[in-house]
N, C-alpha and C. Protein backbone atom coordinates (compact mmCIF):
# COMPACT_ATOMS: atom_id res chain seq x y z
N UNK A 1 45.35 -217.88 46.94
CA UNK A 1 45.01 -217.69 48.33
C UNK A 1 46.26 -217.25 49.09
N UNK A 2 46.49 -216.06 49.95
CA UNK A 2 47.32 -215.58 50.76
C UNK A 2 47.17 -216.39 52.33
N UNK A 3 48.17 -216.33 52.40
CA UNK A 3 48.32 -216.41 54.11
C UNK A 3 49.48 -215.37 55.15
N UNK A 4 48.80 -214.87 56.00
CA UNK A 4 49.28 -213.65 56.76
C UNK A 4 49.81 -214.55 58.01
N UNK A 5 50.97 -213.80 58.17
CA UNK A 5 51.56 -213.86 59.50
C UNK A 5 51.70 -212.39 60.43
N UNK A 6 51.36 -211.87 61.44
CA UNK A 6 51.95 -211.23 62.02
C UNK A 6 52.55 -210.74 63.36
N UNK A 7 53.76 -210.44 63.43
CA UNK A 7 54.63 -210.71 64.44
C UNK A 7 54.98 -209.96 64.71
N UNK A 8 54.06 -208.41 64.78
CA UNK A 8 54.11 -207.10 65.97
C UNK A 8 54.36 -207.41 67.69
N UNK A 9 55.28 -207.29 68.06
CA UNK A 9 55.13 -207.01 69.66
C UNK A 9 55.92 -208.73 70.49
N UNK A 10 56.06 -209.59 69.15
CA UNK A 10 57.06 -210.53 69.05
C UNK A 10 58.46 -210.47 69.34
N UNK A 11 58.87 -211.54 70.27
CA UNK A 11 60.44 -210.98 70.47
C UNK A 11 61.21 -212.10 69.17
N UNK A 12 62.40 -212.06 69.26
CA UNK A 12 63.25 -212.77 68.35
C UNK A 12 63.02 -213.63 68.18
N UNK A 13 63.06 -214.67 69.06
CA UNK A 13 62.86 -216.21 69.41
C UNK A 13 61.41 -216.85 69.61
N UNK A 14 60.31 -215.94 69.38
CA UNK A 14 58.80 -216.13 68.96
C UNK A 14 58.49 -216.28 67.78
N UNK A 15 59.61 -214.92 67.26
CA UNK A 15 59.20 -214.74 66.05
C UNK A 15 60.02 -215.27 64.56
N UNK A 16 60.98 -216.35 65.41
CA UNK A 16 61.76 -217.44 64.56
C UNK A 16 60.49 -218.54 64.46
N UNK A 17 60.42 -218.67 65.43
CA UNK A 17 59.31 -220.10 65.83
C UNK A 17 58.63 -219.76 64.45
N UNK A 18 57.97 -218.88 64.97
CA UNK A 18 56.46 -218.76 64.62
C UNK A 18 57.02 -218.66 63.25
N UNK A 19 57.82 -218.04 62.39
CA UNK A 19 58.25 -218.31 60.47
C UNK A 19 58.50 -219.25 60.60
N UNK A 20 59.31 -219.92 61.13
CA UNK A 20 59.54 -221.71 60.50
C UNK A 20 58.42 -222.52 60.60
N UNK A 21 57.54 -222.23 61.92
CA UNK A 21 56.16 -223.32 61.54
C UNK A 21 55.65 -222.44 60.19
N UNK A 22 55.27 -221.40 59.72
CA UNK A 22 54.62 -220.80 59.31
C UNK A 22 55.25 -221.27 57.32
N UNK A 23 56.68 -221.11 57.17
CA UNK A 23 56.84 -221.66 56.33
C UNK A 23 56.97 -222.95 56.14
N UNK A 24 57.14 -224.16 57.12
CA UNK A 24 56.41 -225.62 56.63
C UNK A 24 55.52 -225.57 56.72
N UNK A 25 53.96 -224.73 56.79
CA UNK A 25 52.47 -224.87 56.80
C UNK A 25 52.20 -224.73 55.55
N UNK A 26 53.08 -223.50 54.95
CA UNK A 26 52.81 -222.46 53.77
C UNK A 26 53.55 -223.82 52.81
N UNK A 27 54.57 -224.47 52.74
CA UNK A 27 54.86 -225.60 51.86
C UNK A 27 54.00 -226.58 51.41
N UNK A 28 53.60 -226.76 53.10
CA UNK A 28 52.14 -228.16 52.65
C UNK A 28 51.13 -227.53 51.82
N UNK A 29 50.82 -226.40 52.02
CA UNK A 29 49.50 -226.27 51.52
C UNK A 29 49.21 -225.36 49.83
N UNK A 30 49.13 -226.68 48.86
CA UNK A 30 49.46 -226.25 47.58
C UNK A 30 48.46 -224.98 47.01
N UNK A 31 47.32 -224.75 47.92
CA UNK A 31 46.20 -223.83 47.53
C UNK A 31 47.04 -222.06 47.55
N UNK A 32 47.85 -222.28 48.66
CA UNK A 32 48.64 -220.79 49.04
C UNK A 32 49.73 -220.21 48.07
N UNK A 33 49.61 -219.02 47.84
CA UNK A 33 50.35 -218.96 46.69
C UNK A 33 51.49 -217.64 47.43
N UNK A 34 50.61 -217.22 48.13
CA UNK A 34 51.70 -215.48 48.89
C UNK A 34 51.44 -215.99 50.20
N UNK A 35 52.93 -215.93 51.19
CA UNK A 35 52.89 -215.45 52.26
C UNK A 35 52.84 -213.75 52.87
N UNK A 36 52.10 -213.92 53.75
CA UNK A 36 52.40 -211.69 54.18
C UNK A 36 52.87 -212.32 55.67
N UNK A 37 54.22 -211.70 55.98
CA UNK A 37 54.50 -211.72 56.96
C UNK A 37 54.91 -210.12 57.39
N UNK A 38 54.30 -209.85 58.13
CA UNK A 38 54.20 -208.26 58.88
C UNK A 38 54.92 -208.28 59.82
N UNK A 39 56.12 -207.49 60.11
CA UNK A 39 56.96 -207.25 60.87
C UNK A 39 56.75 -205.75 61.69
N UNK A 40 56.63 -204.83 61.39
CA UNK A 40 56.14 -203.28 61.74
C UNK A 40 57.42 -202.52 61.64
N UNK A 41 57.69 -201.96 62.50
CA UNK A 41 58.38 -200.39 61.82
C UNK A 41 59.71 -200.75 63.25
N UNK A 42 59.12 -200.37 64.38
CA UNK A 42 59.95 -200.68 65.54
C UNK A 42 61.44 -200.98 65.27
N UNK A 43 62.49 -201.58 65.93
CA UNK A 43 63.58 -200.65 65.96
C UNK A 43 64.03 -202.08 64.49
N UNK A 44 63.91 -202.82 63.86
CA UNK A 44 64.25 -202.89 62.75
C UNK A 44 64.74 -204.50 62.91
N UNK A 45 64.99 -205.08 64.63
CA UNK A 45 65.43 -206.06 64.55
C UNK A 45 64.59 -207.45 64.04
N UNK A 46 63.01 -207.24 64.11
CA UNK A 46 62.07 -208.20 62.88
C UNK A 46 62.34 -208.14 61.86
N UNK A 47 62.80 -207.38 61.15
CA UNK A 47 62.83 -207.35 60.07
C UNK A 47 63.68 -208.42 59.45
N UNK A 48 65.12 -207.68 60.03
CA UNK A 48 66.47 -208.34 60.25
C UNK A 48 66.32 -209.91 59.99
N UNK A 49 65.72 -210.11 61.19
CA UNK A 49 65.43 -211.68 61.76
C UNK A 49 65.15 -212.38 60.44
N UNK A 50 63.41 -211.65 59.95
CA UNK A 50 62.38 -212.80 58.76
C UNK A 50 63.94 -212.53 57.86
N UNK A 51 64.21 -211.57 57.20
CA UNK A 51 64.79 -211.49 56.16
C UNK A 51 66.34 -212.31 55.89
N UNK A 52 66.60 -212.69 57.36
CA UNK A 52 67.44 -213.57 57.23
C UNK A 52 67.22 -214.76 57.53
N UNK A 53 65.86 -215.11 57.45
CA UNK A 53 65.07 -216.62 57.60
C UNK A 53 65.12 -217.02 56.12
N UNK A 54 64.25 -215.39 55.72
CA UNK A 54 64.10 -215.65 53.93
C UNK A 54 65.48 -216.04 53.09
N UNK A 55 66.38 -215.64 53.52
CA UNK A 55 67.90 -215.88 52.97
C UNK A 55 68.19 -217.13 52.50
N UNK A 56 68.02 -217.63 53.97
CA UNK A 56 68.35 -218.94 54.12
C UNK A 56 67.53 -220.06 53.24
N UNK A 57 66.20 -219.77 52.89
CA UNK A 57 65.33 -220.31 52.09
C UNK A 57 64.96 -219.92 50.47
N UNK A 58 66.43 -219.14 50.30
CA UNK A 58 66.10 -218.35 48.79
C UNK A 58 65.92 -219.35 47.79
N UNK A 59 66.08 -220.86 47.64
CA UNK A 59 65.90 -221.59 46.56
C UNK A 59 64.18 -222.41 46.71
N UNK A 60 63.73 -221.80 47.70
CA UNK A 60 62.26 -222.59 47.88
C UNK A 60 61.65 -221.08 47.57
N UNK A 61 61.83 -219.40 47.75
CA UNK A 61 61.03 -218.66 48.15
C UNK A 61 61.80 -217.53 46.83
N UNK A 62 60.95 -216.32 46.86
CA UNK A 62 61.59 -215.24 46.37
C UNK A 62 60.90 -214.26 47.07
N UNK A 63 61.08 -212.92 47.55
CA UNK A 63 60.33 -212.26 48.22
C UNK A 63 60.82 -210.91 48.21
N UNK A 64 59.76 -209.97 48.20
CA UNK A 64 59.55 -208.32 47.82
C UNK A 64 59.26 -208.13 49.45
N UNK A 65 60.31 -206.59 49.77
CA UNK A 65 59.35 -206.10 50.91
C UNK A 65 59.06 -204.60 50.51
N UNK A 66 57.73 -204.68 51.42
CA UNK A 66 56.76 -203.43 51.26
C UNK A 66 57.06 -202.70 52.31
N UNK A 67 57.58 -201.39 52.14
CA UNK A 67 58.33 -200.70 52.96
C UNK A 67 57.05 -199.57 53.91
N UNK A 68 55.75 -199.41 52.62
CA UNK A 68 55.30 -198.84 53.60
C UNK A 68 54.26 -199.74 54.62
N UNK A 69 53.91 -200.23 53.82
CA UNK A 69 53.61 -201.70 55.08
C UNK A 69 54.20 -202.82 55.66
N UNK A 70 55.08 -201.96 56.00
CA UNK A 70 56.26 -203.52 56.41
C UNK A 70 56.33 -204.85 56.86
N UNK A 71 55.91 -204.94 55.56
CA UNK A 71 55.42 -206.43 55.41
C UNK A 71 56.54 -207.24 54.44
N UNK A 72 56.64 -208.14 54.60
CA UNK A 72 57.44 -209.28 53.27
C UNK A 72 55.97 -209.87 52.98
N UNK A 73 56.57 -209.72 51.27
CA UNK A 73 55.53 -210.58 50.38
C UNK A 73 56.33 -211.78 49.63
N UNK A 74 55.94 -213.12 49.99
CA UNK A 74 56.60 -214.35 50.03
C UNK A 74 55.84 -215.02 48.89
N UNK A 75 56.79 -215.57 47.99
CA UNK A 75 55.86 -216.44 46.67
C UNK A 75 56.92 -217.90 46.96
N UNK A 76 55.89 -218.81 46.51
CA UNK A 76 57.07 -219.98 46.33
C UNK A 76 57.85 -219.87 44.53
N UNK A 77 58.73 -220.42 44.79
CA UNK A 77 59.67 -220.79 43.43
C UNK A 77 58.59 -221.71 42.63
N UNK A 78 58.82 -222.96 43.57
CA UNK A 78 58.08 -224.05 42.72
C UNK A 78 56.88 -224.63 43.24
């Protein structure tokens, strides 16, 4: 089961919020296996942001981004 986030038209500090609830939701819930968090194209600073959320969480997460849907695709480790 996937779970989508998306955070088009989101400023920085919405769109911190909104990944950190989004990855302790995605922890609790053992059914979820991919996060999609959609960032869009715009001037690049979402991107920036998730991908240095994802950084910070590289021993819980591993994650591919899809360039033409600019999206991050989020798996857990364990």
């Amino acid at each position: 089961m996937n779970k989508f986030l998306d955070l088009h038209g989101k400023s920085i500090d919405e769109a911190t919020a909104k990944v950190l609830n989004t990855f302790f939701e995605f922890d609790q819930n053992s059914y979820e296996t991919e996060l999609h968090i959609m960032v869009g194209k715009g001037s690049g600073a979402l991107k920036e942001c998730v991908e240095s959320l994802l950084e910070e969480k590289e021993s819980d997460y591993q994650y591919t981004y899809d360039d033409i849907h600019s999206t991050f695709i989020v798996r857990k480790i364990n």
